[in-house]
N, C-alpha and C. Protein backbone atom coordinates (compact mmCIF):
# COMPACT_ATOMS: atom_id res chain seq x y z
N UNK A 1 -7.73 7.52 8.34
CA UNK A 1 -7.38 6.20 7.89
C UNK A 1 -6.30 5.59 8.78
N UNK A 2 -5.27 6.19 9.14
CA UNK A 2 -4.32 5.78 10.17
C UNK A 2 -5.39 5.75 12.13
N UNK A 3 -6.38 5.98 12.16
CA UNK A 3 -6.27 5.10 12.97
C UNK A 3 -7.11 3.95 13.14
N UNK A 4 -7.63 3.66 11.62
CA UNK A 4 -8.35 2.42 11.23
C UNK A 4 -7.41 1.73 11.46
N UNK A 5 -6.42 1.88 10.46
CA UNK A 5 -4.84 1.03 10.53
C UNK A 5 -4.19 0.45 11.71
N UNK A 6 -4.09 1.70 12.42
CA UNK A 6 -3.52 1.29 14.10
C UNK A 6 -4.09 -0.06 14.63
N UNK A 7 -5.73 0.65 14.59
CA UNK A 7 -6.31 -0.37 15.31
C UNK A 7 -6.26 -2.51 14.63
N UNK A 8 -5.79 -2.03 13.86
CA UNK A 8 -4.77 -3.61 13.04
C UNK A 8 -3.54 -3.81 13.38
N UNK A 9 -2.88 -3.00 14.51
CA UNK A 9 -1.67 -3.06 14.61
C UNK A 9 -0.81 -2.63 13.68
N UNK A 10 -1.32 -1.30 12.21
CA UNK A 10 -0.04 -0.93 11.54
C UNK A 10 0.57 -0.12 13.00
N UNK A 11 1.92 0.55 12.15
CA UNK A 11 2.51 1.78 12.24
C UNK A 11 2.89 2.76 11.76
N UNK A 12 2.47 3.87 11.48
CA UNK A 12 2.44 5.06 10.47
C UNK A 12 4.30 5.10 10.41
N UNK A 13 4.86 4.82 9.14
CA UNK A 13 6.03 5.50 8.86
C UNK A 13 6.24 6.48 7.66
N UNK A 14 7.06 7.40 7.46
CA UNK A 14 7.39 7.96 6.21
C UNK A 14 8.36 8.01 6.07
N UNK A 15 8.30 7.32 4.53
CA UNK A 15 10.07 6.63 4.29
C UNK A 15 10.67 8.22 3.69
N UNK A 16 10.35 8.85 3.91
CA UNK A 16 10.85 10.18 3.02
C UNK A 16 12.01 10.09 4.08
N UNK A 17 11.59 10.14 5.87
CA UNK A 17 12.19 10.48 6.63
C UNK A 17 13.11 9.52 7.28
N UNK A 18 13.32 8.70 6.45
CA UNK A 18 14.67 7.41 6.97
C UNK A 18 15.43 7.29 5.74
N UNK A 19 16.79 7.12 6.12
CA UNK A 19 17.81 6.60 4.91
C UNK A 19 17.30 5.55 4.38
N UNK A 20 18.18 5.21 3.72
CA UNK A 20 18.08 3.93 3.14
C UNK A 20 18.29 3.04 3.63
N UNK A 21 19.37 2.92 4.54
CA UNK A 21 19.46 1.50 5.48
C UNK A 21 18.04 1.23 6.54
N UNK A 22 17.33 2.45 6.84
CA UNK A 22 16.43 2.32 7.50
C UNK A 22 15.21 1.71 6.71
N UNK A 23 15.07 2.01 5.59
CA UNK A 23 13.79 2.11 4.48
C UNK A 23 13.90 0.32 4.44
N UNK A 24 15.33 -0.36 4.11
CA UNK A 24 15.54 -1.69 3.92
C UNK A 24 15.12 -2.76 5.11
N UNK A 25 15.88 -2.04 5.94
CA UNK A 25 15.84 -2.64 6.96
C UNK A 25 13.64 -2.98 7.59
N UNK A 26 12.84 -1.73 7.43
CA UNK A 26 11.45 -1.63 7.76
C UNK A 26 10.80 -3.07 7.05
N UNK A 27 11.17 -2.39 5.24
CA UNK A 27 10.64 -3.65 4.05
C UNK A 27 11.22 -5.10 4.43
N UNK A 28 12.27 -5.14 4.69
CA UNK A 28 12.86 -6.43 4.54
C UNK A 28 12.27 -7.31 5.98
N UNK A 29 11.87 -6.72 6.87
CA UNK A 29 11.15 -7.50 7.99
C UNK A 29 9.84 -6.87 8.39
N UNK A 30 9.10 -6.55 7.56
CA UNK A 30 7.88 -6.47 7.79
C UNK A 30 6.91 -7.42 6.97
N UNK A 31 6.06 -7.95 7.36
CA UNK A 31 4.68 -8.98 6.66
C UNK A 31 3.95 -8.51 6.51
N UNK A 32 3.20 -6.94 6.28
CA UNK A 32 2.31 -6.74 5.96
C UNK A 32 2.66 -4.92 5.96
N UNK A 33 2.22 -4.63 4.98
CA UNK A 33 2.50 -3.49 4.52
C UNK A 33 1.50 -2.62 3.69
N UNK A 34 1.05 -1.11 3.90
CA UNK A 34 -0.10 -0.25 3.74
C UNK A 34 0.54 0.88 3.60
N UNK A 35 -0.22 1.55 2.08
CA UNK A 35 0.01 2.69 1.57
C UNK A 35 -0.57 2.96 0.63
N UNK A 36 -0.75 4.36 0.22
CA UNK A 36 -0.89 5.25 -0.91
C UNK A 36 -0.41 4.79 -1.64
N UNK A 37 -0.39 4.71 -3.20
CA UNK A 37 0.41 4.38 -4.24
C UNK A 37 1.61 5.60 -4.10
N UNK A 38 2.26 5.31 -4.42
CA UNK A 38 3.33 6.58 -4.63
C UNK A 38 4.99 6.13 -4.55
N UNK A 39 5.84 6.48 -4.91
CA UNK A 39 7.20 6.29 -4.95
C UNK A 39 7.61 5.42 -3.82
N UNK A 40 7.34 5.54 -2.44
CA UNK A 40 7.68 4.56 -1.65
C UNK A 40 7.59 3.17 -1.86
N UNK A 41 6.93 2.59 -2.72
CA UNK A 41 6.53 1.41 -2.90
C UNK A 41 7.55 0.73 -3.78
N UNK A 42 8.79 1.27 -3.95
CA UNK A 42 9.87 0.71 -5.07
C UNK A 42 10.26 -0.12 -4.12
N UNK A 43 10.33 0.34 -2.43
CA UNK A 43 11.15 -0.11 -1.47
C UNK A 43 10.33 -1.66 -1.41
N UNK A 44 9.64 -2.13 -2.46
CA UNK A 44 8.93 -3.66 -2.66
C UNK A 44 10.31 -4.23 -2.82
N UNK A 45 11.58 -3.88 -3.09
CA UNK A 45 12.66 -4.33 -4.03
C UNK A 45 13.05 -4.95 -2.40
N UNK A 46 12.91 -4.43 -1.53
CA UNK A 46 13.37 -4.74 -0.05
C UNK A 46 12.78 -5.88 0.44
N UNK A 47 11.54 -5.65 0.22
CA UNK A 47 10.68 -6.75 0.99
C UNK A 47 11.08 -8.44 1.02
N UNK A 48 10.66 -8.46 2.24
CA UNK A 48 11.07 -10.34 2.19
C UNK A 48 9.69 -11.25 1.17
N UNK A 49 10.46 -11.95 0.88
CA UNK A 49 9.28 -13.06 0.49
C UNK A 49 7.84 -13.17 0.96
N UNK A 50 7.05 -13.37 0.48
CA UNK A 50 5.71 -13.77 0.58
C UNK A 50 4.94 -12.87 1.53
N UNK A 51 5.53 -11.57 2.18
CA UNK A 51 5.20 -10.19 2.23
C UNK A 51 3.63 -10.20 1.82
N UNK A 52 3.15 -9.54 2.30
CA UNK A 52 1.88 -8.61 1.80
C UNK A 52 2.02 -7.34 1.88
N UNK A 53 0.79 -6.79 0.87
CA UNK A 53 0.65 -5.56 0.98
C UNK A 53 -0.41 -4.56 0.16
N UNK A 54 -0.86 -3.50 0.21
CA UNK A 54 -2.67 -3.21 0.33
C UNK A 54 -2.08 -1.50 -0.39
N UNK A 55 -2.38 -0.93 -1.40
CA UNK A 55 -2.63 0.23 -1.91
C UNK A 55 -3.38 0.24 -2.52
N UNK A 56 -3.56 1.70 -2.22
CA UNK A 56 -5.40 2.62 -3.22
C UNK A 56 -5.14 3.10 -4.23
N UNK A 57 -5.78 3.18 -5.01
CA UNK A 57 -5.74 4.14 -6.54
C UNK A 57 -7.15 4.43 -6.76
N UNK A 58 -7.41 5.30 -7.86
CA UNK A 58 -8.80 5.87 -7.88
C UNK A 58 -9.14 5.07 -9.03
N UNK A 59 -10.66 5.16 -9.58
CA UNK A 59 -10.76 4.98 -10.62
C UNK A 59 -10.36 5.51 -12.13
N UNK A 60 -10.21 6.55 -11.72
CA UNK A 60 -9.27 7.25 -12.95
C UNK A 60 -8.15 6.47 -13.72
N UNK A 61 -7.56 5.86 -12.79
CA UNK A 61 -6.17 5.22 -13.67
C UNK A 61 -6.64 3.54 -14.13
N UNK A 62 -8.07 3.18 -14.20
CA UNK A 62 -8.37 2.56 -14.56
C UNK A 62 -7.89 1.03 -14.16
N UNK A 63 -7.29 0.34 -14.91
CA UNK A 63 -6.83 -1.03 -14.77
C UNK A 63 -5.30 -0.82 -14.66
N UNK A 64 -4.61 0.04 -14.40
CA UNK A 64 -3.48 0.39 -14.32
C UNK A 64 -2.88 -0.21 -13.09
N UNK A 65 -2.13 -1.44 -12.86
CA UNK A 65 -2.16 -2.21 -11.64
C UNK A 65 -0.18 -2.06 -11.08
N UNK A 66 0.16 -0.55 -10.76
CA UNK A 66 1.20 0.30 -10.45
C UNK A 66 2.04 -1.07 -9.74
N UNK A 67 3.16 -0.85 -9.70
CA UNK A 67 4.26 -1.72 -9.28
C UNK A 67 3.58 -3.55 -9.08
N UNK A 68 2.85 -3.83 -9.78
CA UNK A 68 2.71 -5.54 -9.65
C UNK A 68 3.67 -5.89 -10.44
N UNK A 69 4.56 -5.91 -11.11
CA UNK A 69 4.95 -6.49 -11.86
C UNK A 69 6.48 -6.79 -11.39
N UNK A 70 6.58 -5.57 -10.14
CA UNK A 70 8.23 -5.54 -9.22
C UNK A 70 7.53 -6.17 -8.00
N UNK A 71 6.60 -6.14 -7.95
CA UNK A 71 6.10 -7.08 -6.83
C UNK A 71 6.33 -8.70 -7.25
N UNK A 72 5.33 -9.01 -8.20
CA UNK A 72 5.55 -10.19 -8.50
C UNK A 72 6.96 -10.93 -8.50
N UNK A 73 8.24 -9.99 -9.24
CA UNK A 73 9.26 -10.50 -9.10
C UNK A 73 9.87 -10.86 -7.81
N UNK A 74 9.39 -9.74 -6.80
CA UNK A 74 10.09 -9.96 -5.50
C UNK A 74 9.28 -10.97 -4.81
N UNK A 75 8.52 -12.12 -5.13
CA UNK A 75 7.12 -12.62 -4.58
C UNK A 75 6.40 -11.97 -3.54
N UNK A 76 6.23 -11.03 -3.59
CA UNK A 76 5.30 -9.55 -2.70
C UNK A 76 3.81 -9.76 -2.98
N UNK A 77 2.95 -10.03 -2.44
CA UNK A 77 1.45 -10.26 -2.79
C UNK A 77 1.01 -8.80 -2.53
N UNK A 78 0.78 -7.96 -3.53
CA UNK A 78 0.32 -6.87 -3.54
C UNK A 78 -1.03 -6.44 -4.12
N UNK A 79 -1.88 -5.70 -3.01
CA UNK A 79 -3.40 -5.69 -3.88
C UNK A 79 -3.94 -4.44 -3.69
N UNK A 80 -5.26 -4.22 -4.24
CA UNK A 80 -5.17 -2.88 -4.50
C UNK A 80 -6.67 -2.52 -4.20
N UNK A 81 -6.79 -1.27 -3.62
CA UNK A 81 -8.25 -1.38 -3.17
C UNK A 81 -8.38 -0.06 -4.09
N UNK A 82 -9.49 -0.10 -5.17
CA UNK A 82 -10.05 0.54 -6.27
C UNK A 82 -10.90 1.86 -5.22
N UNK A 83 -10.68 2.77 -5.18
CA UNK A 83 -11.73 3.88 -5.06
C UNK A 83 -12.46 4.66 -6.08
N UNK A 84 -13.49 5.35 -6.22
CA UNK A 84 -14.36 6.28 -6.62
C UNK A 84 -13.88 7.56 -6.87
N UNK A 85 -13.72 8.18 -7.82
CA UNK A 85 -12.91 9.23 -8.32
C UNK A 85 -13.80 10.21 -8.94
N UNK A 86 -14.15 11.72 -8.38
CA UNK A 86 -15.45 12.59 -8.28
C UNK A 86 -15.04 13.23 -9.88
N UNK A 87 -13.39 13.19 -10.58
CA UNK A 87 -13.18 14.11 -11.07
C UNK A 87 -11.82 13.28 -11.92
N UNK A 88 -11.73 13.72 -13.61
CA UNK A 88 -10.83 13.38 -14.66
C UNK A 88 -9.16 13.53 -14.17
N UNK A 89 -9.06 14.68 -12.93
CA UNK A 89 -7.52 14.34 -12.56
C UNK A 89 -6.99 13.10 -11.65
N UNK A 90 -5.73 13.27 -12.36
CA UNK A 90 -5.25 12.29 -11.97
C UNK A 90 -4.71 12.07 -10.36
N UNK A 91 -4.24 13.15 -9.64
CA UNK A 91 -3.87 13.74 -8.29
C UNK A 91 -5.17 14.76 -7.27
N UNK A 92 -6.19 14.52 -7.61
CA UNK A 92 -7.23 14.99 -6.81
C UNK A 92 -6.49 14.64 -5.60
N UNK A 93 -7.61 15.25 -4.49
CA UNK A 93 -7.54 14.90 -2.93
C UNK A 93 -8.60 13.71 -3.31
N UNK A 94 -8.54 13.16 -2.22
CA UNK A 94 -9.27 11.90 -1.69
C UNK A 94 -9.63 11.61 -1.02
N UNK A 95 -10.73 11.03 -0.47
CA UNK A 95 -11.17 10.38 0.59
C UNK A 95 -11.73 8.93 0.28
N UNK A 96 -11.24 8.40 1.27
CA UNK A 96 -11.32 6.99 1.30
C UNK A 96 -12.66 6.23 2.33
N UNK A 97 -13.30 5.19 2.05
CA UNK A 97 -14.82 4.96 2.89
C UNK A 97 -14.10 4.55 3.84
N UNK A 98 -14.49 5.20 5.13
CA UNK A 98 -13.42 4.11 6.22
C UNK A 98 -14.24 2.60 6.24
N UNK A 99 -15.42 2.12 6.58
CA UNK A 99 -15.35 0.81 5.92
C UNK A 99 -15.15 0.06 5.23
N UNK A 100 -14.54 0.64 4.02
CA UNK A 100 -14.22 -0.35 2.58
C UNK A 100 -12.71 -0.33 3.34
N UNK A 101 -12.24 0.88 3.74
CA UNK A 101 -11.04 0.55 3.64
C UNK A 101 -10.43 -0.63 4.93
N UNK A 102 -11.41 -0.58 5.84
CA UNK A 102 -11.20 -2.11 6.99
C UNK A 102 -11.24 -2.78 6.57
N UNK A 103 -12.39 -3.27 5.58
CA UNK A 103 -12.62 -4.39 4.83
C UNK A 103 -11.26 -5.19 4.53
N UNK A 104 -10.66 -4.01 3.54
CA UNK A 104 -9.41 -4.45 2.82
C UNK A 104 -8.47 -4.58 3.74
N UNK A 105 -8.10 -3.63 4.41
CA UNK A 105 -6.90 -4.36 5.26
C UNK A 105 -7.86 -5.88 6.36
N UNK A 106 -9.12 -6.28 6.72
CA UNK A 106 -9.34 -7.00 7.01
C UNK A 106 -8.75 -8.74 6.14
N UNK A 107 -8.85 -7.94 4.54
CA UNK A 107 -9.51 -9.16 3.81
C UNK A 107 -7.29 -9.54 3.40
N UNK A 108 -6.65 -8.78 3.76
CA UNK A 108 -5.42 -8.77 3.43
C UNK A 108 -4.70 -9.28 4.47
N UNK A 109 -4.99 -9.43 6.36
CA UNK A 109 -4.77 -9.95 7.02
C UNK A 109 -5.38 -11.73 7.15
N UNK A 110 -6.04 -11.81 6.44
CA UNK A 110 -6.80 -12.91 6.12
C UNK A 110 -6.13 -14.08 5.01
N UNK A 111 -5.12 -13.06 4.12
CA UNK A 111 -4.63 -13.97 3.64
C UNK A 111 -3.79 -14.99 3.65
């Protein structure tokens, strides 16, 4: 999936591995932003205005639409690309279609 991404011009970071001034500093001047659902995504609190940004969840968690609501506050346009889930847990492994997933970062650069 990262080098679907690349080829859009992301850049693979992991905020595990930067302080906090670094984590702020990434969110607060970046326009477009891609990830996993997962704890990193609080750093939405960073982000500048009218920001984008693109995470997966499976079908398992149903309509469960994870940090929109700290998005919305920060005006963060955050969306979510729904995957296919083989199995009732909640943390399976995953694989993602690499075409659906261009799509989405296509249809998210578009906005």
């Amino acid at each position: 999936m990262f080098k679907i991404a690349k080829d859009f011009g992301f850049e693979e970071v992991f905020f595990e591995e930067l302080n906090i001034h670094e984590q702020i500093f990434l969110m607060n001047n970046a326009d477009y932003i891609i990830g996993p659902s997962g704890a990193a995504w609080t750093n939405i609190l960073f982000a500048k205005p009218n920001a984008k940004g693109l995470t997966w969840l499976s079908t398992v968690w149903g309509d469960f639409s994870i940090y929109s609501t700290m998005a919305k506050h920060m005006k963060f346009d955050l969306f979510f690309y729904i995957y296919p889930q083989v199995s009732e847990d909640f943390h399976e492994d995953y694989r993602l279609n690499p075409e659906i997933f261009s799509e989405q970062i296509q249809k998210l650069l578009a906005l």
